[in-house]
C-alpha atoms as a PDB file:
ATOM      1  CA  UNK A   1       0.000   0.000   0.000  1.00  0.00           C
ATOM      2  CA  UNK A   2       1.370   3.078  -1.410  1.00  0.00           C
ATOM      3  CA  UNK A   3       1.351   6.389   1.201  1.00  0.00           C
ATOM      4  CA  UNK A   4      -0.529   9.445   0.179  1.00  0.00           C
ATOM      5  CA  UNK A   5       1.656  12.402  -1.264  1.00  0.00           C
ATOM      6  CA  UNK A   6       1.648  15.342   0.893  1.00  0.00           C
ATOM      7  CA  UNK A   7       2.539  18.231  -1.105  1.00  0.00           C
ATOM      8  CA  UNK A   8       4.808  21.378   0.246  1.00  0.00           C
ATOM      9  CA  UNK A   9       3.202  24.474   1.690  1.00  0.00           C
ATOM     10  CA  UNK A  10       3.846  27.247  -0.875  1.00  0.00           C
ATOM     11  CA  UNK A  11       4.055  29.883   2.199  1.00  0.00           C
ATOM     12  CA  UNK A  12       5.761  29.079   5.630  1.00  0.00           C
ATOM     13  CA  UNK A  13       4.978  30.026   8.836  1.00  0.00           C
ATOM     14  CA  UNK A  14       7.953  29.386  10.368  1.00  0.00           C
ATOM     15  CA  UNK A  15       8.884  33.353  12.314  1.00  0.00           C
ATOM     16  CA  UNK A  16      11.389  34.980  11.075  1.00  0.00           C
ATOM     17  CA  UNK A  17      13.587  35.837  13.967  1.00  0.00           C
ATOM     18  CA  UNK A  18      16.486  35.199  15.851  1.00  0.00           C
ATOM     19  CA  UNK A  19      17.860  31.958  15.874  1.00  0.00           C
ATOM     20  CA  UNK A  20      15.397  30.591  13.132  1.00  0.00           C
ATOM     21  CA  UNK A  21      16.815  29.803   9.720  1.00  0.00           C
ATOM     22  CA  UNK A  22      15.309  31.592   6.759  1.00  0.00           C
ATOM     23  CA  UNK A  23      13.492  28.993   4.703  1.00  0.00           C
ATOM     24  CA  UNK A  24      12.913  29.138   0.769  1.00  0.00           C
ATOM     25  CA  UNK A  25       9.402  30.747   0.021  1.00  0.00           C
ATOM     26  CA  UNK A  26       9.122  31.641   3.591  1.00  0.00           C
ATOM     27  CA  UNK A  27       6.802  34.805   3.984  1.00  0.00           C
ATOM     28  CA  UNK A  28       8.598  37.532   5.776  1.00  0.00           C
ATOM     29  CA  UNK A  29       5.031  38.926   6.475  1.00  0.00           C
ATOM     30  CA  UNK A  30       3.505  35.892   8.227  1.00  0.00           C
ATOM     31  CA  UNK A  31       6.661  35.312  10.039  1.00  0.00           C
ATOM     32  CA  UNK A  32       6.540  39.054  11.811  1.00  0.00           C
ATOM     33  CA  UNK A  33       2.702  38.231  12.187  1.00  0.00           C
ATOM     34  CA  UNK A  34       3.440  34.901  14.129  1.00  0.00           C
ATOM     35  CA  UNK A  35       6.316  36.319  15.877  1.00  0.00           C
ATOM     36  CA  UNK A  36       4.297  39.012  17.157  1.00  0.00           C
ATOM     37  CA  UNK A  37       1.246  37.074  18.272  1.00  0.00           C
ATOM     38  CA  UNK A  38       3.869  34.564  19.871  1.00  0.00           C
ATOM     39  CA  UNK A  39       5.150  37.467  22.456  1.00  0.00           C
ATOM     40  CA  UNK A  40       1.730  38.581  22.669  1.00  0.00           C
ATOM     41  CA  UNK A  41       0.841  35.080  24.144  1.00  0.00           C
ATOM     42  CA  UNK A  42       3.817  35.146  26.643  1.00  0.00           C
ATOM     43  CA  UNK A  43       2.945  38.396  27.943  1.00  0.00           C
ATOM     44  CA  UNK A  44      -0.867  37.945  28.046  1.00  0.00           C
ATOM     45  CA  UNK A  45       0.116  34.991  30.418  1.00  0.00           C
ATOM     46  CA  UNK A  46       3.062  36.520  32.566  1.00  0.00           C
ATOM     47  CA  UNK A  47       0.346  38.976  33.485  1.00  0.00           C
ATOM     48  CA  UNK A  48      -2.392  36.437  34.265  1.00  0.00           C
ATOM     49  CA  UNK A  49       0.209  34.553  36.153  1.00  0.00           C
ATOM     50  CA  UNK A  50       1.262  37.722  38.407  1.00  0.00           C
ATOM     51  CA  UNK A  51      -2.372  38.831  38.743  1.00  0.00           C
ATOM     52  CA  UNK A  52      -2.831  35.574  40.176  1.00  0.00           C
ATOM     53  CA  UNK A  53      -0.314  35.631  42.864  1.00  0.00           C
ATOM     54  CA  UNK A  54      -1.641  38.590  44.366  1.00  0.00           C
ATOM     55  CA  UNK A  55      -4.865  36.345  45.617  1.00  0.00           C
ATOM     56  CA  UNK A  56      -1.965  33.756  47.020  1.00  0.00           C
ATOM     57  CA  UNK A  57      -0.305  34.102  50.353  1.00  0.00           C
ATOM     58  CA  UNK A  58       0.356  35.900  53.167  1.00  0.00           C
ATOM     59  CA  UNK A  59      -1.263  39.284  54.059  1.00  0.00           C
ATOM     60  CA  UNK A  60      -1.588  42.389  56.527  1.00  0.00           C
ATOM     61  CA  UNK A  61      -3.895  45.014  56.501  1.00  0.00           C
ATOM     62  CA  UNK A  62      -4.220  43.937  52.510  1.00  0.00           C
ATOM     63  CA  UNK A  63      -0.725  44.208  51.810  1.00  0.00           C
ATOM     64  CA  UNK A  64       0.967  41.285  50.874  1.00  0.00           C
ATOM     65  CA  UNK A  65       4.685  40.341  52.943  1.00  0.00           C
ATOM     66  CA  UNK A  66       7.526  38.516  51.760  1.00  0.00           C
ATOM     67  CA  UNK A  67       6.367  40.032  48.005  1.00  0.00           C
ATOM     68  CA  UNK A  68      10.165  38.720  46.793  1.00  0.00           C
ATOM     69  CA  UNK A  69       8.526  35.213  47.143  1.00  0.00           C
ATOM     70  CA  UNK A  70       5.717  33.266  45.339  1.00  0.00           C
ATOM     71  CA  UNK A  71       3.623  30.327  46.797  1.00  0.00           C
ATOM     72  CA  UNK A  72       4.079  27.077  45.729  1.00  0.00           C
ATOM     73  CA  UNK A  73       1.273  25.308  47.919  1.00  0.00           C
ATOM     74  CA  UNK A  74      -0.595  25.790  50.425  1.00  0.00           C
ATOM     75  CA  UNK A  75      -1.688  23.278  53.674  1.00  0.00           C
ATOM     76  CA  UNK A  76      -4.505  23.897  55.831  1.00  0.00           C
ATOM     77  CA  UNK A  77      -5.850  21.628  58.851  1.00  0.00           C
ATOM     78  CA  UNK A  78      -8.807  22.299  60.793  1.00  0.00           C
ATOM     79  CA  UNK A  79      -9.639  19.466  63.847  1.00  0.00           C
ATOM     80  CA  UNK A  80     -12.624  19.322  66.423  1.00  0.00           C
ATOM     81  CA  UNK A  81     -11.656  17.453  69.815  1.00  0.00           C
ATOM     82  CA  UNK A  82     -14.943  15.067  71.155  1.00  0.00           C
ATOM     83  CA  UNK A  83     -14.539  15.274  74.900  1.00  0.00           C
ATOM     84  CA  UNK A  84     -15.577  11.723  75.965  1.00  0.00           C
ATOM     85  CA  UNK A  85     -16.223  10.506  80.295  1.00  0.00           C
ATOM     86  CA  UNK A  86     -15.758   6.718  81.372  1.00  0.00           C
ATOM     87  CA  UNK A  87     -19.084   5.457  82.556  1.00  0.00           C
ATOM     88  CA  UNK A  88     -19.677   2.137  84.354  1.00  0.00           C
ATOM     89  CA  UNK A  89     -18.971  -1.328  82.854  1.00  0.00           C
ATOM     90  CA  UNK A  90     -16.185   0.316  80.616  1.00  0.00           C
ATOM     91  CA  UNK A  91     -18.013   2.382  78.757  1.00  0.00           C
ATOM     92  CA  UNK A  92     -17.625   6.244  77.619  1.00  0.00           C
ATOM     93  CA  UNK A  93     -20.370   8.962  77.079  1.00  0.00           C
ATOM     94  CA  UNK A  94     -19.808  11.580  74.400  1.00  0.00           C
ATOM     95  CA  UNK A  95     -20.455  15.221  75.997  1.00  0.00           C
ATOM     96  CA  UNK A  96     -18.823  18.014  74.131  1.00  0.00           C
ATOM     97  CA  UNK A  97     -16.917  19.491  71.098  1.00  0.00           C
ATOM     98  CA  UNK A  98     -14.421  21.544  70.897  1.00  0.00           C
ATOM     99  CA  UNK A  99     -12.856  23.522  68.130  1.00  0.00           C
ATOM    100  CA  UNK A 100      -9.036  23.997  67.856  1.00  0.00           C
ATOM    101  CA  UNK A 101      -6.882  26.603  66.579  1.00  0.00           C
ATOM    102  CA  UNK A 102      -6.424  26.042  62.906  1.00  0.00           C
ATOM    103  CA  UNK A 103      -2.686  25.008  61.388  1.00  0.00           C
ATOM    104  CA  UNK A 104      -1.493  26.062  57.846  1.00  0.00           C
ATOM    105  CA  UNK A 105       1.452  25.837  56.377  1.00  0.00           C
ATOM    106  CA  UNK A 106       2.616  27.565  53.141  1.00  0.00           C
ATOM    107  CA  UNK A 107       5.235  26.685  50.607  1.00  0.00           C
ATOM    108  CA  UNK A 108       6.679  29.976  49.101  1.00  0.00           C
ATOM    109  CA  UNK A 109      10.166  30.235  46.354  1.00  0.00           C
ATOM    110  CA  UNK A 110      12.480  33.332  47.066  1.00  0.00           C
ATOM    111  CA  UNK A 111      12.611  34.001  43.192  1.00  0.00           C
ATOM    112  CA  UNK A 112      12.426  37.528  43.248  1.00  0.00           C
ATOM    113  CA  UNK A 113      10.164  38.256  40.678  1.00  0.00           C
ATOM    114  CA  UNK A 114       8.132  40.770  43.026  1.00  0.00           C
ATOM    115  CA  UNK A 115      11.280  42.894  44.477  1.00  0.00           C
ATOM    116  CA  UNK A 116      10.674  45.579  42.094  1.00  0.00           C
ATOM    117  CA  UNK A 117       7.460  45.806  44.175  1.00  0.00           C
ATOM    118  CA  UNK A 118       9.040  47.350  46.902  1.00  0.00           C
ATOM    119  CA  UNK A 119      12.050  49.528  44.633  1.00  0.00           C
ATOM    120  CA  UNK A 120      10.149  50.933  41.413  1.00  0.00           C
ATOM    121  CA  UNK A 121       6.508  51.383  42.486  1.00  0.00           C
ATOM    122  CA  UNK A 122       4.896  47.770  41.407  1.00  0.00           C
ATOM    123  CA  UNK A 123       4.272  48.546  37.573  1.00  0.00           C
ATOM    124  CA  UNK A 124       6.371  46.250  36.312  1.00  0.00           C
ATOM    125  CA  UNK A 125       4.185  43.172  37.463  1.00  0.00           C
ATOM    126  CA  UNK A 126       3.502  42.030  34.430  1.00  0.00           C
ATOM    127  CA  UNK A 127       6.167  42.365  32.339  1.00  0.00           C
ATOM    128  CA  UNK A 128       8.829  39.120  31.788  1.00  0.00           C
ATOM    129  CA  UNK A 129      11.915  37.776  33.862  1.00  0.00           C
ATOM    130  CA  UNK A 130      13.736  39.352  31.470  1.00  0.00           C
ATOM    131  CA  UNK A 131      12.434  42.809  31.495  1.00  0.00           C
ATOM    132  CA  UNK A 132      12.366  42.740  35.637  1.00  0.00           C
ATOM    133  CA  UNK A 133      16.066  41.493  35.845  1.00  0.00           C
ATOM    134  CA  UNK A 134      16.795  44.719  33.445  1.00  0.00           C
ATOM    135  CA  UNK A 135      15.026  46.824  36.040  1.00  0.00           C
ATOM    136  CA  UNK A 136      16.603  44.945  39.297  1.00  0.00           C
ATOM    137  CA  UNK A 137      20.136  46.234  37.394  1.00  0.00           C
ATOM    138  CA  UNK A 138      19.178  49.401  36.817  1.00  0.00           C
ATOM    139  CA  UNK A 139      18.017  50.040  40.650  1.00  0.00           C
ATOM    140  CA  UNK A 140      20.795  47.871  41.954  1.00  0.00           C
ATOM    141  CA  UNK A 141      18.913  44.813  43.252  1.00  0.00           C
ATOM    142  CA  UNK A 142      21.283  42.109  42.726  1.00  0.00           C
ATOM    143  CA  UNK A 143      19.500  39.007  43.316  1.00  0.00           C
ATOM    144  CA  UNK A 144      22.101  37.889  46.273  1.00  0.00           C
ATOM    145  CA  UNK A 145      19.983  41.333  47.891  1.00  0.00           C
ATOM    146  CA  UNK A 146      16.500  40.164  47.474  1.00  0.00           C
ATOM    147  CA  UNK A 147      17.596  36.966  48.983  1.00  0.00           C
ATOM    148  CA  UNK A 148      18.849  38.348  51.771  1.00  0.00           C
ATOM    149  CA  UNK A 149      15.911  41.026  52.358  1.00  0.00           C
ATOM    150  CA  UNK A 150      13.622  37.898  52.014  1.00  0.00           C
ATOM    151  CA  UNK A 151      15.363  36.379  54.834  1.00  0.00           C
ATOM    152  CA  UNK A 152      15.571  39.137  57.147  1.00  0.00           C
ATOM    153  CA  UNK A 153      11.777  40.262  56.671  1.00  0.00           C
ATOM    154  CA  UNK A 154      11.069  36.480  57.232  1.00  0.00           C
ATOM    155  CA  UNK A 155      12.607  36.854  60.399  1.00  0.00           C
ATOM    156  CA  UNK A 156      11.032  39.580  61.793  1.00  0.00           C
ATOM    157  CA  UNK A 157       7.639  38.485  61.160  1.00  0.00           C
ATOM    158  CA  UNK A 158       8.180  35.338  62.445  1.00  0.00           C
ATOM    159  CA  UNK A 159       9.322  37.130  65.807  1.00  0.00           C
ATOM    160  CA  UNK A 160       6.590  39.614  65.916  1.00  0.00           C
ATOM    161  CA  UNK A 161       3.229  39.119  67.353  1.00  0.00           C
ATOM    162  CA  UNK A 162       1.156  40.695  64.579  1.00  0.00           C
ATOM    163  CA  UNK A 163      -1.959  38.890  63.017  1.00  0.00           C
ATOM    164  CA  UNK A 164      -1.634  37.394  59.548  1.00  0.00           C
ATOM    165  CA  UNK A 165      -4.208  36.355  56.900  1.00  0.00           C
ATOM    166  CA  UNK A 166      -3.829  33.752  54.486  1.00  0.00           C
ATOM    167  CA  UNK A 167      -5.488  34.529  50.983  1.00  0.00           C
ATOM    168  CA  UNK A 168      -6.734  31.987  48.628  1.00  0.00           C
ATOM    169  CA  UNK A 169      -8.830  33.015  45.574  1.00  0.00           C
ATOM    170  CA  UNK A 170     -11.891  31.505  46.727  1.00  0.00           C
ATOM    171  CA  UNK A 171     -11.532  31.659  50.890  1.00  0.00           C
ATOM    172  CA  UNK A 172      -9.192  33.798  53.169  1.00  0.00           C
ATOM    173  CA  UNK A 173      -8.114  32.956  56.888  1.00  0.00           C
ATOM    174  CA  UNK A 174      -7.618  35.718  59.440  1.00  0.00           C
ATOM    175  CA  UNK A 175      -5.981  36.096  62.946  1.00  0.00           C
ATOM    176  CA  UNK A 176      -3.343  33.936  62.231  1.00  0.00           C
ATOM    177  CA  UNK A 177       0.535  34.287  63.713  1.00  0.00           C
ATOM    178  CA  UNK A 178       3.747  33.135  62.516  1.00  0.00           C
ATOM    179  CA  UNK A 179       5.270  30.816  64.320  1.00  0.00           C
ATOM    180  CA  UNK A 180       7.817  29.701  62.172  1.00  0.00           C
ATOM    181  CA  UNK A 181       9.703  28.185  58.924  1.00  0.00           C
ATOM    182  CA  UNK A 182      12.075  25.843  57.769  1.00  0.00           C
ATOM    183  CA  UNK A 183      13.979  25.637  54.543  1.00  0.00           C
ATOM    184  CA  UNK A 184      16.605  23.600  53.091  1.00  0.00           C
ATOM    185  CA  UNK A 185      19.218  24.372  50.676  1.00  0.00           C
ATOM    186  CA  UNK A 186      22.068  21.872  48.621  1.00  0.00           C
ATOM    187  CA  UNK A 187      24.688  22.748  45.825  1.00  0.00           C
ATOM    188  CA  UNK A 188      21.571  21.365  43.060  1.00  0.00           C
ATOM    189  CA  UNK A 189      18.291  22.853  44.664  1.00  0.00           C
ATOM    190  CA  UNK A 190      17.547  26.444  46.255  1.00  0.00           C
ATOM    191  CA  UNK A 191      20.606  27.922  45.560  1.00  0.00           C
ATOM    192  CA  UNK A 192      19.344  30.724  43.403  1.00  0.00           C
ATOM    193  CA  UNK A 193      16.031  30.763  44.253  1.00  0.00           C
ATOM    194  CA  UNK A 194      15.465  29.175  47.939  1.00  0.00           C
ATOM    195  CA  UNK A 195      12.276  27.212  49.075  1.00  0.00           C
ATOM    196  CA  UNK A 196      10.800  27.782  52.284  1.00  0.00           C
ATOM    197  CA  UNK A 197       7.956  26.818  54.302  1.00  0.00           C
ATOM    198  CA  UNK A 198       6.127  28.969  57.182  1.00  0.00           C
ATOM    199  CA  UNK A 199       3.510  27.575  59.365  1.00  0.00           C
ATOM    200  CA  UNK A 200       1.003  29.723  61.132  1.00  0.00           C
ATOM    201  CA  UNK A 201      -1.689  29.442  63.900  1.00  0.00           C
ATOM    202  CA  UNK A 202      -4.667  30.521  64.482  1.00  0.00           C
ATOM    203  CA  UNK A 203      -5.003  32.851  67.612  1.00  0.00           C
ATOM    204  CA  UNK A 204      -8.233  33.179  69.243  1.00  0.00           C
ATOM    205  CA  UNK A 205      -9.349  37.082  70.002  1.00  0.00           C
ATOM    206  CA  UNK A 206     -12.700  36.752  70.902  1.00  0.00           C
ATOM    207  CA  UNK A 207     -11.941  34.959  74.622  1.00  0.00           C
ATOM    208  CA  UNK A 208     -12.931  36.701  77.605  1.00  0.00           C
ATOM    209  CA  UNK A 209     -12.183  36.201  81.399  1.00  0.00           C
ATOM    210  CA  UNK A 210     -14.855  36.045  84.240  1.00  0.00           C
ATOM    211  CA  UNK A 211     -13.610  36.091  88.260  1.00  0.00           C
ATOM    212  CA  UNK A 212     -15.837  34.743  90.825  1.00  0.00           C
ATOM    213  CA  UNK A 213     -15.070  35.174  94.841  1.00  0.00           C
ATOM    214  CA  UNK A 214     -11.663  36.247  94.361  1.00  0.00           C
ATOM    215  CA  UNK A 215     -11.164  37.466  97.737  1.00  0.00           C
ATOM    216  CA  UNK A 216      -8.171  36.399  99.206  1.00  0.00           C
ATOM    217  CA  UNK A 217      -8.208  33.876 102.153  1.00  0.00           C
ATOM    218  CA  UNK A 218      -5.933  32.080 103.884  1.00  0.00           C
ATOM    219  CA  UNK A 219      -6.014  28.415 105.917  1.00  0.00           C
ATOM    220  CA  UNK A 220      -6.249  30.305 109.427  1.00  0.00           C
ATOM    221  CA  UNK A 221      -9.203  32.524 108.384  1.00  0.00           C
ATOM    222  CA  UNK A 222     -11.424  29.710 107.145  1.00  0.00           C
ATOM    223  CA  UNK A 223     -15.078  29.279 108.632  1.00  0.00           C
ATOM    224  CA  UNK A 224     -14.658  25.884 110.950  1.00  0.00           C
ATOM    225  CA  UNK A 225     -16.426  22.912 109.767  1.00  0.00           C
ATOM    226  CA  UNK A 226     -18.276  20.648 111.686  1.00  0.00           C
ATOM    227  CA  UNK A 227     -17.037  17.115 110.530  1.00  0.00           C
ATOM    228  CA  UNK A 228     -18.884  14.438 112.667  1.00  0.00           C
ATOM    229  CA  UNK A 229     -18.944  13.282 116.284  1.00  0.00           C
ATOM    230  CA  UNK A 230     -16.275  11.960 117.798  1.00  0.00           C
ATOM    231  CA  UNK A 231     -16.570   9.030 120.337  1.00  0.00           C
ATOM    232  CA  UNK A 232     -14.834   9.619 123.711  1.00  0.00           C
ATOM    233  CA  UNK A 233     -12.321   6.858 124.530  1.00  0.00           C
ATOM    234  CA  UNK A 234     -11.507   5.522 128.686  1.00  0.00           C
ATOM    235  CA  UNK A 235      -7.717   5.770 129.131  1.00  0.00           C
ATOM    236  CA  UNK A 236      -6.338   2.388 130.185  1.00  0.00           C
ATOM    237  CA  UNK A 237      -5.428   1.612 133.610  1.00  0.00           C
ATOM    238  CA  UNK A 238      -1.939   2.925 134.647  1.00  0.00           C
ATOM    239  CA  UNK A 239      -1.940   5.955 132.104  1.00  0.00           C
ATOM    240  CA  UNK A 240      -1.190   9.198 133.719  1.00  0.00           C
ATOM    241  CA  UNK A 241      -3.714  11.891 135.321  1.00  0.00           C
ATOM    242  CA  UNK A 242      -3.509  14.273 131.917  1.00  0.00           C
ATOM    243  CA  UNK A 243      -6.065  16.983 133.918  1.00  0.00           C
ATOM    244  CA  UNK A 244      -4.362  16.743 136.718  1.00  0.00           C
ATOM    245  CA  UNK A 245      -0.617  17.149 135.269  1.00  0.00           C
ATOM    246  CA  UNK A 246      -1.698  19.906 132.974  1.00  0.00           C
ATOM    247  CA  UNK A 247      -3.283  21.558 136.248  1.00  0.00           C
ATOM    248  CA  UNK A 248      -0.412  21.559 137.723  1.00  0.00           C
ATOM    249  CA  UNK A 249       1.764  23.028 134.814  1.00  0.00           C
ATOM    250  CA  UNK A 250      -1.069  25.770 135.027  1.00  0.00           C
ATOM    251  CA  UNK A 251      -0.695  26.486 138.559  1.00  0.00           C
END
């Protein structure tokens, strides 16, 4: 069975630009055209990408912290305790329920791809790697100095007692502290752009405290308390005359 013939295109598509070997009957016009639509493409999705990290991580008052850093994931655990009682014959009753302070743990990547956040205003969020390493020369942000701001700011808040929320695009969880991170770092990963991982907890505000009879007492001021009768016992024969002896220690 003999294949079809496919015949050549009389026009290629193939972009004309650097690094891309000019083809015979290639159309210079089609090329730019592809070219073009090609970067369009890239950019249209650098700036969906960065408009959807700022629904991602950590926040304060609405501003987002560590903004050298992206998130990679994001862990949440929420638990309920059943208080439980031992009745008789071994068996339990079920009485209560209580809530506990939420745990959450977020992956973020030191790759500096927000630092010009915090040097040239924030306009720049949607332009390429490329574009933003141009800019993070021209201000003098070497990346070695957005590492080590990322660090130090992740220090402080980690030390702090300030309240936290963490943003997702659908849900956000307030009142929530730092408490801290870990990272880990070899010669092939997180080098250049470190990976780190900071776990919060939830802190309750809403708790109040109530004081009952809080004057203060002590043992010899206590009301006595009658605690039974007590039987009156004969001393045996030979025991010494107690009334009398303590009479005459009185006298």
């Amino acid at each position: 069975m003999a294949f079809p013939t496919i015949p050549l295109p009389d026009v290629w598509d193939v972009p004309v630009m650097v690094g891309v070997p000019a083809l015979l009957g290639q159309s210079i016009g089609n090329g730019v055209t592809a070219s073009i639509s090609n970067l369009l493409g890239q950019e249209v999705a650098n700036i969906q990408i960065a408009n959807a990290f700022k629904d991602w991580g950590i926040f304060r008052s609405n501003e987002a912290v560590l903004t050298a850093a992206h998130v990679l994931g994001v862990e949440y655990e929420m638990r309920y305790q059943i208080s439980t009682a031992p009745t008789e014959d071994g068996n339990f009753t079920s009485y209560n329920k209580a809530k506990f302070p939420y745990l959450s743990r977020i992956l973020m990547v030191c790759d500096g791809n927000e630092s010009g956040s915090t040097i040239t205003g924030g306009f720049e969020n949607g332009l390429t790697a490329g574009f933003k390493q141009i800019l993070g020369s021209i201000t003098g942000a070497t990346p070695l100095q957005v590492r080590k701001s990322f660090f130090d700011t992740l220090e402080q808040i980690v030390a702090d007692t300030n309240l936290y929320d963490i943003h997702m695009p659908e849900r956000s969880y307030t009142n929530a502290n730092i408490v801290g991170y870990r990272f880990r770092r070899t010669e092939r990963d997180g080098v250049t752009m470190p990976v780190v991982e900071i776990e919060l907890q939830e802190v309750r505000t809403t708790a109040t405290q109530g004081y009952r009879n809080t004057q203060a007492r002590t043992v010899s001021a206590s009301d006595p308390v009658q605690a039974g009768q007590v039987q009156i016992q004969k001393l045996p024969s030979g025991a010494p005359d107690l009334v009398g002896l303590m009479s005459g220690i009185s006298g």
